[in-house]
N, C-alpha and C. Protein backbone atom coordinates (compact mmCIF):
# COMPACT_ATOMS: atom_id res chain seq x y z
N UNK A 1 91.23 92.64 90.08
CA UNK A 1 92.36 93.13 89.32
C UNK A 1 92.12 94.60 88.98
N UNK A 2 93.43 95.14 88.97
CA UNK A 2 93.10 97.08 88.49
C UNK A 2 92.87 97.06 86.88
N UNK A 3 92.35 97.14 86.81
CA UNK A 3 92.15 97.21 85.01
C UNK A 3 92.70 98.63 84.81
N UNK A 4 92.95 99.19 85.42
CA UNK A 4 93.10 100.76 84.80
C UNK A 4 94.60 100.67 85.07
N UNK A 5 95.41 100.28 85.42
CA UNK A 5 96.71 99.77 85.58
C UNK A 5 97.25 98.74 84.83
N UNK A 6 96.11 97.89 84.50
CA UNK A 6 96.83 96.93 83.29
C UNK A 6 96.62 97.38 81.77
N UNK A 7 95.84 98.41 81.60
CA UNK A 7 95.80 99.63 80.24
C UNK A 7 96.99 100.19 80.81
N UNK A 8 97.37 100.83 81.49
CA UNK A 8 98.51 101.45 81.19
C UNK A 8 99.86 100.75 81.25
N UNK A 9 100.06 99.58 81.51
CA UNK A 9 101.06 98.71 81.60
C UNK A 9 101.47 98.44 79.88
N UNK A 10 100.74 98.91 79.06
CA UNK A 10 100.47 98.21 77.60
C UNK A 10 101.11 99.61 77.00
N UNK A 11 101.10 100.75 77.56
CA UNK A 11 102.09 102.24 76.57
C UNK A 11 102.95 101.68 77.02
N UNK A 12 104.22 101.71 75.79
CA UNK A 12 105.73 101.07 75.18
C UNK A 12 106.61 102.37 76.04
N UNK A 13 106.11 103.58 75.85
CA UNK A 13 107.11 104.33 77.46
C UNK A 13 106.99 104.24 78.73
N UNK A 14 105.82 103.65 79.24
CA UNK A 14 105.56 103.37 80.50
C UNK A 14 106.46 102.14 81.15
N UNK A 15 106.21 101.11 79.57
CA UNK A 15 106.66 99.68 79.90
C UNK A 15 108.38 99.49 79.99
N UNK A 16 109.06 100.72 79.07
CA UNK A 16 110.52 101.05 79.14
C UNK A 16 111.00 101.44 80.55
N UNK A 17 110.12 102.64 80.80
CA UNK A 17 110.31 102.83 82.39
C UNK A 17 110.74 101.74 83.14
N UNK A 18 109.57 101.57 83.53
CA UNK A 18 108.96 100.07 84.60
C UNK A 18 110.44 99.28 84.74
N UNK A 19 110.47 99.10 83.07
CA UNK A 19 111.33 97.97 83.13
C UNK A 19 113.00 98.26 83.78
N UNK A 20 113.22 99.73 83.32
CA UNK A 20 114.80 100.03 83.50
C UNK A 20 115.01 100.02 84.98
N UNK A 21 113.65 100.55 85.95
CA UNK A 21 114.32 100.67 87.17
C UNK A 21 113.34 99.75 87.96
N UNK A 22 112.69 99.10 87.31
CA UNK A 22 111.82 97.84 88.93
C UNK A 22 112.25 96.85 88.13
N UNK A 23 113.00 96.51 86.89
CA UNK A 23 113.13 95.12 87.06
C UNK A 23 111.78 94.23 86.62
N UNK A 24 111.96 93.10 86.16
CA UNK A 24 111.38 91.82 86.23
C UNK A 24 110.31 91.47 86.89
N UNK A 25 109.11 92.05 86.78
CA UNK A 25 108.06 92.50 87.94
C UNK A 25 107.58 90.99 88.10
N UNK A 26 107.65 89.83 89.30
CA UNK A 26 106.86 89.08 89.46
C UNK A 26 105.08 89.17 89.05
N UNK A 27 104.60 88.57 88.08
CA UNK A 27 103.08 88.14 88.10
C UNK A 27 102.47 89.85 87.84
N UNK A 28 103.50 90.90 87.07
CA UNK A 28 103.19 92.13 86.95
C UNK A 28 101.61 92.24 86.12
N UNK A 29 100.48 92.32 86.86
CA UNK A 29 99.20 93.18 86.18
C UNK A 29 99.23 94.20 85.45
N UNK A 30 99.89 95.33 85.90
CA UNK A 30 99.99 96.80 85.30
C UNK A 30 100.66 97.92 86.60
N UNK A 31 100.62 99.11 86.32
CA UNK A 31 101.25 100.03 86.70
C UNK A 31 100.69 101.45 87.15
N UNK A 32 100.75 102.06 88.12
CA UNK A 32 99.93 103.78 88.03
C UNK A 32 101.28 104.50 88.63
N UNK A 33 100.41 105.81 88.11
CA UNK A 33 101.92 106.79 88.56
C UNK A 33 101.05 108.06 89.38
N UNK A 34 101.30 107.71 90.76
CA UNK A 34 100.62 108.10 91.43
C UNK A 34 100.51 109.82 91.59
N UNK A 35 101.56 110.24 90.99
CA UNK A 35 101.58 111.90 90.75
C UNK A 35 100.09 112.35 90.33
N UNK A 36 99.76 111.42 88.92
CA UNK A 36 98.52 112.15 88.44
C UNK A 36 97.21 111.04 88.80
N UNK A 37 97.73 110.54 89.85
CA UNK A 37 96.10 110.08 90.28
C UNK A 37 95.59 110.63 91.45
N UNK A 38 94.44 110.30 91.19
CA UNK A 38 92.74 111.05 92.33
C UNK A 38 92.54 110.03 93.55
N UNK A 39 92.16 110.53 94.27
CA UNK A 39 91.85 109.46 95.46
C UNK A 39 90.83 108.68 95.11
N UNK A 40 90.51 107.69 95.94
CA UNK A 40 89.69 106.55 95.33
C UNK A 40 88.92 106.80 96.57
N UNK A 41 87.15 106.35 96.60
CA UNK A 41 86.48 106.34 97.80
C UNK A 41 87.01 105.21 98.47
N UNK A 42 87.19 105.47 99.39
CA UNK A 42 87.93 104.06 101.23
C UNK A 42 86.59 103.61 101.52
N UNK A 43 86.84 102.87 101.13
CA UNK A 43 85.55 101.67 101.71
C UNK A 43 86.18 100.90 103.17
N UNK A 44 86.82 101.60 103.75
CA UNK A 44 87.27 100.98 105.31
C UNK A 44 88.41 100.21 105.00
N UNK A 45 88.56 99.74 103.83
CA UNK A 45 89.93 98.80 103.58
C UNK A 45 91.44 99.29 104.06
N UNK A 46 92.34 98.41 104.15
CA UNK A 46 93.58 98.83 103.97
C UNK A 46 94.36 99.55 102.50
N UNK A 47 93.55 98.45 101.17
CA UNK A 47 94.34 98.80 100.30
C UNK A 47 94.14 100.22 99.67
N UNK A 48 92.51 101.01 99.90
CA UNK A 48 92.24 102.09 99.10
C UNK A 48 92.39 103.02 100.59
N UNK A 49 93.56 102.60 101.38
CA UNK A 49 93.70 103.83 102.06
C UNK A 49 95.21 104.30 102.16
N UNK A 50 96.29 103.16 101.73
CA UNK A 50 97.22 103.35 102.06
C UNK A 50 97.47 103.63 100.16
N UNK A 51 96.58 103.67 98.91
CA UNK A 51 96.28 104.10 97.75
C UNK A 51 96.27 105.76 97.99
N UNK A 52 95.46 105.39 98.71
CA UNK A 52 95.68 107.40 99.00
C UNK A 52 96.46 108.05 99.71
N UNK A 53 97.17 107.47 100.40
CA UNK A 53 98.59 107.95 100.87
C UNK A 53 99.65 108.85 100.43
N UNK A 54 99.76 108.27 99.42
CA UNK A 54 100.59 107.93 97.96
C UNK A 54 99.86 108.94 96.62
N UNK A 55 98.74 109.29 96.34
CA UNK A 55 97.95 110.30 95.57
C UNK A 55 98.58 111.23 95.44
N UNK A 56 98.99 111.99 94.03
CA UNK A 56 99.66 113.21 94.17
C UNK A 56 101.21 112.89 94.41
N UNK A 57 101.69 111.94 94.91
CA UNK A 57 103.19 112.06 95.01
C UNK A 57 104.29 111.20 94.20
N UNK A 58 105.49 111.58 94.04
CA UNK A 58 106.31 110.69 93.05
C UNK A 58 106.57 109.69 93.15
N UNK A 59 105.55 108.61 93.49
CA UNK A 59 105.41 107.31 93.92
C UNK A 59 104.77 106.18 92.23
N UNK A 60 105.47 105.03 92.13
CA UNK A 60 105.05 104.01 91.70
C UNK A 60 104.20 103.02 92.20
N UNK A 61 103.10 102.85 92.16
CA UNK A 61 101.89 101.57 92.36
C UNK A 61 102.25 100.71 91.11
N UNK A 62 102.56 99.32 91.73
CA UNK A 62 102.78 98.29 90.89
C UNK A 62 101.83 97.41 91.50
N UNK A 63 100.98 96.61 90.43
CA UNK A 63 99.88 95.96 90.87
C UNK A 63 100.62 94.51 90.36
N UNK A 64 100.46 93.36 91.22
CA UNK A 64 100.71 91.98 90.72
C UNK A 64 99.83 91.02 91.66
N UNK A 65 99.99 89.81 90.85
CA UNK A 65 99.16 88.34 91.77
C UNK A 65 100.00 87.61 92.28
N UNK A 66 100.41 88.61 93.50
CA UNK A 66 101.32 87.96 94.59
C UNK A 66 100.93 88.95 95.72
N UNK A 67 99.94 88.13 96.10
CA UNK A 67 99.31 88.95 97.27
C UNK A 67 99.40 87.81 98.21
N UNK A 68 98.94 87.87 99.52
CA UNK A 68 99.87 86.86 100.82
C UNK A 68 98.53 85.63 100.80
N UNK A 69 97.27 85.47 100.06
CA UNK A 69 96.71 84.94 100.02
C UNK A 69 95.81 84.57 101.64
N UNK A 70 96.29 85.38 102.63
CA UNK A 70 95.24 85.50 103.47
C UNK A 70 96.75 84.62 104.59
N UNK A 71 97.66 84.16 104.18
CA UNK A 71 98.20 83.21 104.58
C UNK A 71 99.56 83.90 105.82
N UNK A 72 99.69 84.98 105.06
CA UNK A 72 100.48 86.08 105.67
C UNK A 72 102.01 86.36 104.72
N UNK A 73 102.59 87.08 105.23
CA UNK A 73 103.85 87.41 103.90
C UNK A 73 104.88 86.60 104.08
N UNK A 74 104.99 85.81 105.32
CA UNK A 74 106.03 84.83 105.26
C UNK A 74 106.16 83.49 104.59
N UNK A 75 104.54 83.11 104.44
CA UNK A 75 104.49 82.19 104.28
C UNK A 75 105.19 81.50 102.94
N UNK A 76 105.75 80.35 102.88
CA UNK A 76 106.06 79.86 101.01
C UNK A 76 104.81 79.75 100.64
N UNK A 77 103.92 79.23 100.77
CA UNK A 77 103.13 79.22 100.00
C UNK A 77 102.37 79.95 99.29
N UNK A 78 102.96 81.29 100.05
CA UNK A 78 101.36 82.33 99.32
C UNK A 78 102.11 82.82 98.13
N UNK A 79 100.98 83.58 97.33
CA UNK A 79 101.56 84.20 96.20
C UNK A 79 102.88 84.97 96.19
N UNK A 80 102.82 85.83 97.05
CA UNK A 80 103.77 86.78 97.47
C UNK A 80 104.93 85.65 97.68
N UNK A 81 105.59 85.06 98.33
CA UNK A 81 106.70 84.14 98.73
C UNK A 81 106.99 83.04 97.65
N UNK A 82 106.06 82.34 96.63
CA UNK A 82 106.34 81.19 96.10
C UNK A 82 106.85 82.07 94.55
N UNK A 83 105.89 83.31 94.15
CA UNK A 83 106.06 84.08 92.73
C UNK A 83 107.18 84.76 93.22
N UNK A 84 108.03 85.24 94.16
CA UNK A 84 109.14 85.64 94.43
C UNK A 84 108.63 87.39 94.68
N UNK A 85 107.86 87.84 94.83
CA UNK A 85 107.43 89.57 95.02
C UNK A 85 108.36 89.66 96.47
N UNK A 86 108.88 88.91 97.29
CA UNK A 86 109.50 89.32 98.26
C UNK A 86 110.76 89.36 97.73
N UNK A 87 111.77 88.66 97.04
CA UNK A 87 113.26 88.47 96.45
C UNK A 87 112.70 90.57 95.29
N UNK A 88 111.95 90.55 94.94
CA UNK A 88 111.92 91.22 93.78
C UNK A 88 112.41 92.11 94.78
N UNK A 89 110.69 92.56 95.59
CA UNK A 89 110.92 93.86 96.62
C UNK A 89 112.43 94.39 96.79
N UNK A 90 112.93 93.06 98.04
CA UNK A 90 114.46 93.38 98.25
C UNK A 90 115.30 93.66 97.26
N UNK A 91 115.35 92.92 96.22
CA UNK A 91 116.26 93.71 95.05
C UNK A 91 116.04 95.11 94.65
N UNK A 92 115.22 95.38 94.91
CA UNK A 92 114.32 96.62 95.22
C UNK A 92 114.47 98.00 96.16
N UNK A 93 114.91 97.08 96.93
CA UNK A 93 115.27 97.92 98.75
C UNK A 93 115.55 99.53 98.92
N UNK A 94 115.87 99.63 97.90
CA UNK A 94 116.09 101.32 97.85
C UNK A 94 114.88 102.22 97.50
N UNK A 95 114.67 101.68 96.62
CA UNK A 95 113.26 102.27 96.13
C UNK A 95 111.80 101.62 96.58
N UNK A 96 112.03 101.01 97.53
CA UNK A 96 110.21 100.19 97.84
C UNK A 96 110.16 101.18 98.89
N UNK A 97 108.49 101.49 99.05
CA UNK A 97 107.77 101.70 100.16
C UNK A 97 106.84 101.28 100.74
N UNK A 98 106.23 99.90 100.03
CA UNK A 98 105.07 99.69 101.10
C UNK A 98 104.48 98.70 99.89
N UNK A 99 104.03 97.66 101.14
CA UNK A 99 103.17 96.90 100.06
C UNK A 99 101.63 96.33 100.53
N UNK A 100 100.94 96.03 100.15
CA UNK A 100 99.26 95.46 100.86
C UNK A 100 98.60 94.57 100.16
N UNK A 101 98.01 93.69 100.84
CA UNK A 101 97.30 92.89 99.63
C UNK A 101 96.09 93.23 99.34
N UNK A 102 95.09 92.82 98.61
CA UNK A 102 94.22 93.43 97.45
C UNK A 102 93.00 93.55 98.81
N UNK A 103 92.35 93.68 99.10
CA UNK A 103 90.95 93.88 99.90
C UNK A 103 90.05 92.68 99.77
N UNK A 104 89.90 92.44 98.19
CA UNK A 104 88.85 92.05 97.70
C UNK A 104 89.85 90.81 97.19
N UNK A 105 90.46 90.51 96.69
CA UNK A 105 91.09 89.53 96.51
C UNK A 105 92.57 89.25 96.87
N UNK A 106 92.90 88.39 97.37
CA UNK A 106 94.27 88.31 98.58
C UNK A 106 95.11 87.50 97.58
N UNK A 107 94.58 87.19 96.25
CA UNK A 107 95.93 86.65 95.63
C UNK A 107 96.79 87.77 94.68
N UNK A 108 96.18 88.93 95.03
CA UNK A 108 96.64 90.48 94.44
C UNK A 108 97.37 91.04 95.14
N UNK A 109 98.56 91.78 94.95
CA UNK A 109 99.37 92.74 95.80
C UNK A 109 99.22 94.31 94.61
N UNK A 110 99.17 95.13 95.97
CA UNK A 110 99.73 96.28 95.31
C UNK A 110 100.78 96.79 96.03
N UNK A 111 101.85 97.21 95.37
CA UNK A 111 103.44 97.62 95.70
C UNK A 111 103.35 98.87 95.42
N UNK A 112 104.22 99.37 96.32
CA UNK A 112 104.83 101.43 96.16
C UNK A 112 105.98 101.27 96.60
N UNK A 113 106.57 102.13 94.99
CA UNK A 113 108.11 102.30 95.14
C UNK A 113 108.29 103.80 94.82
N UNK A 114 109.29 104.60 94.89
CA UNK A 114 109.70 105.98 94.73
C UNK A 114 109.95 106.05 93.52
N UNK A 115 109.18 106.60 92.60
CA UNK A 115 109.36 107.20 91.36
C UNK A 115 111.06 107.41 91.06
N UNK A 116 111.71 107.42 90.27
CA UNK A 116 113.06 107.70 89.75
C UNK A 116 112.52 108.82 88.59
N UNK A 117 112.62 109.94 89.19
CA UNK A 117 112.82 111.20 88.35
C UNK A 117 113.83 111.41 87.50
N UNK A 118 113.60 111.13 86.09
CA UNK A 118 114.48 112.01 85.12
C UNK A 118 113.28 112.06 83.87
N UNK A 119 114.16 112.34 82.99
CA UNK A 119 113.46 112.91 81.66
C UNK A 119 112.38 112.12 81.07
N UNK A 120 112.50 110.69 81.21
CA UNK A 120 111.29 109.53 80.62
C UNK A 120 110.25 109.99 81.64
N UNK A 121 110.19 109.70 82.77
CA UNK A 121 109.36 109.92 83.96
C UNK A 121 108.49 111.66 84.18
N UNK A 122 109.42 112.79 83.44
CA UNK A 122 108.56 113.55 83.48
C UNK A 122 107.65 113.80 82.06
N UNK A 123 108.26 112.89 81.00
CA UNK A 123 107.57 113.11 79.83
C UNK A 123 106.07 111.85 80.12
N UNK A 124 106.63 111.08 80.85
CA UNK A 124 105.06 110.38 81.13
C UNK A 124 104.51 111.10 82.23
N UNK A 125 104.50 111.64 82.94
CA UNK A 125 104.02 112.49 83.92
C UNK A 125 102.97 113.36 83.09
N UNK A 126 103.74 114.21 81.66
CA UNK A 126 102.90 115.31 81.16
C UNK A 126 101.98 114.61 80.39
N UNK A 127 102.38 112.99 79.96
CA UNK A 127 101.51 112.41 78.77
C UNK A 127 100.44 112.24 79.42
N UNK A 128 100.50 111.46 80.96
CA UNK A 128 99.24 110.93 81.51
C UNK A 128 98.33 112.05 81.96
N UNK A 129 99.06 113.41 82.79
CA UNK A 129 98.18 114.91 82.95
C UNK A 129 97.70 115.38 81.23
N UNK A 130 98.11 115.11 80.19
CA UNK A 130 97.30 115.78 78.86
C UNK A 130 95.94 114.20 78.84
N UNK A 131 96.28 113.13 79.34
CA UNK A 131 94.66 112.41 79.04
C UNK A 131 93.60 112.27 79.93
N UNK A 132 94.29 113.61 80.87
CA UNK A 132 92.79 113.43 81.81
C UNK A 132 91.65 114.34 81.37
């Protein structure tokens, strides 16, 4: 689990955000705003590479436990298909970009959607650049 994403899931402007434009986050862990994050060392994985993709840009990382469970993304059974992270995504469709499951644990997804720029979004932008 990202622990550093489920601390920030817990600030009451982050969680206003989140909520006005992703909606009802299936099995939601927490949240990063990838503008003011650092690359992470790639240990060869998928998930801390397509993490850095995304570094620096007006992108949303939404972390949840709906990852494909090894099973694949179609499946009903896996997290991803039975917790609904695929119905969410598509309700989603405008703003998703990409999703992967966890490396280290496959009942984890991390999701990227396009930031929605206005005034909440740049005042958390400056809050999270003043606590580094």
């Amino acid at each position: 689990m990202d622990l550093f994403a489920y601390i920030t899931k817990q600030d009451e402007e982050i969680s206003k955000y989140i909520d006005k434009y992703y909606g009802d986050i299936p099995r939601c862990r927490g949240v990063r705003f990838m503008k003011v994050e650092m690359p992470i060392e790639n240990d060869g994985g998928e998930d801390s590479e397509v993490f850095n993709q995304y570094v620096g840009q007006d992108v949303i990382y939404i972390h949840t436990r709906c990852g494909d469970c090894g099973m694949g993304y179609d499946d009903p059974d896996s997290n991803y298909v039975y917790c609904g992270a695929d119905v969410w995504e598509e309700e989603h469709e405008d703003l998703f970009l990409d999703h992967v499951t966890d490396d280290f644990d496959m009942t984890y997804c991390s999701h990227y959607f396009k930031a929605v720029i206005d005034n909440d979004y740049n005042k958390i932008i400056e809050k999270l650049k003043s606590q580094e």
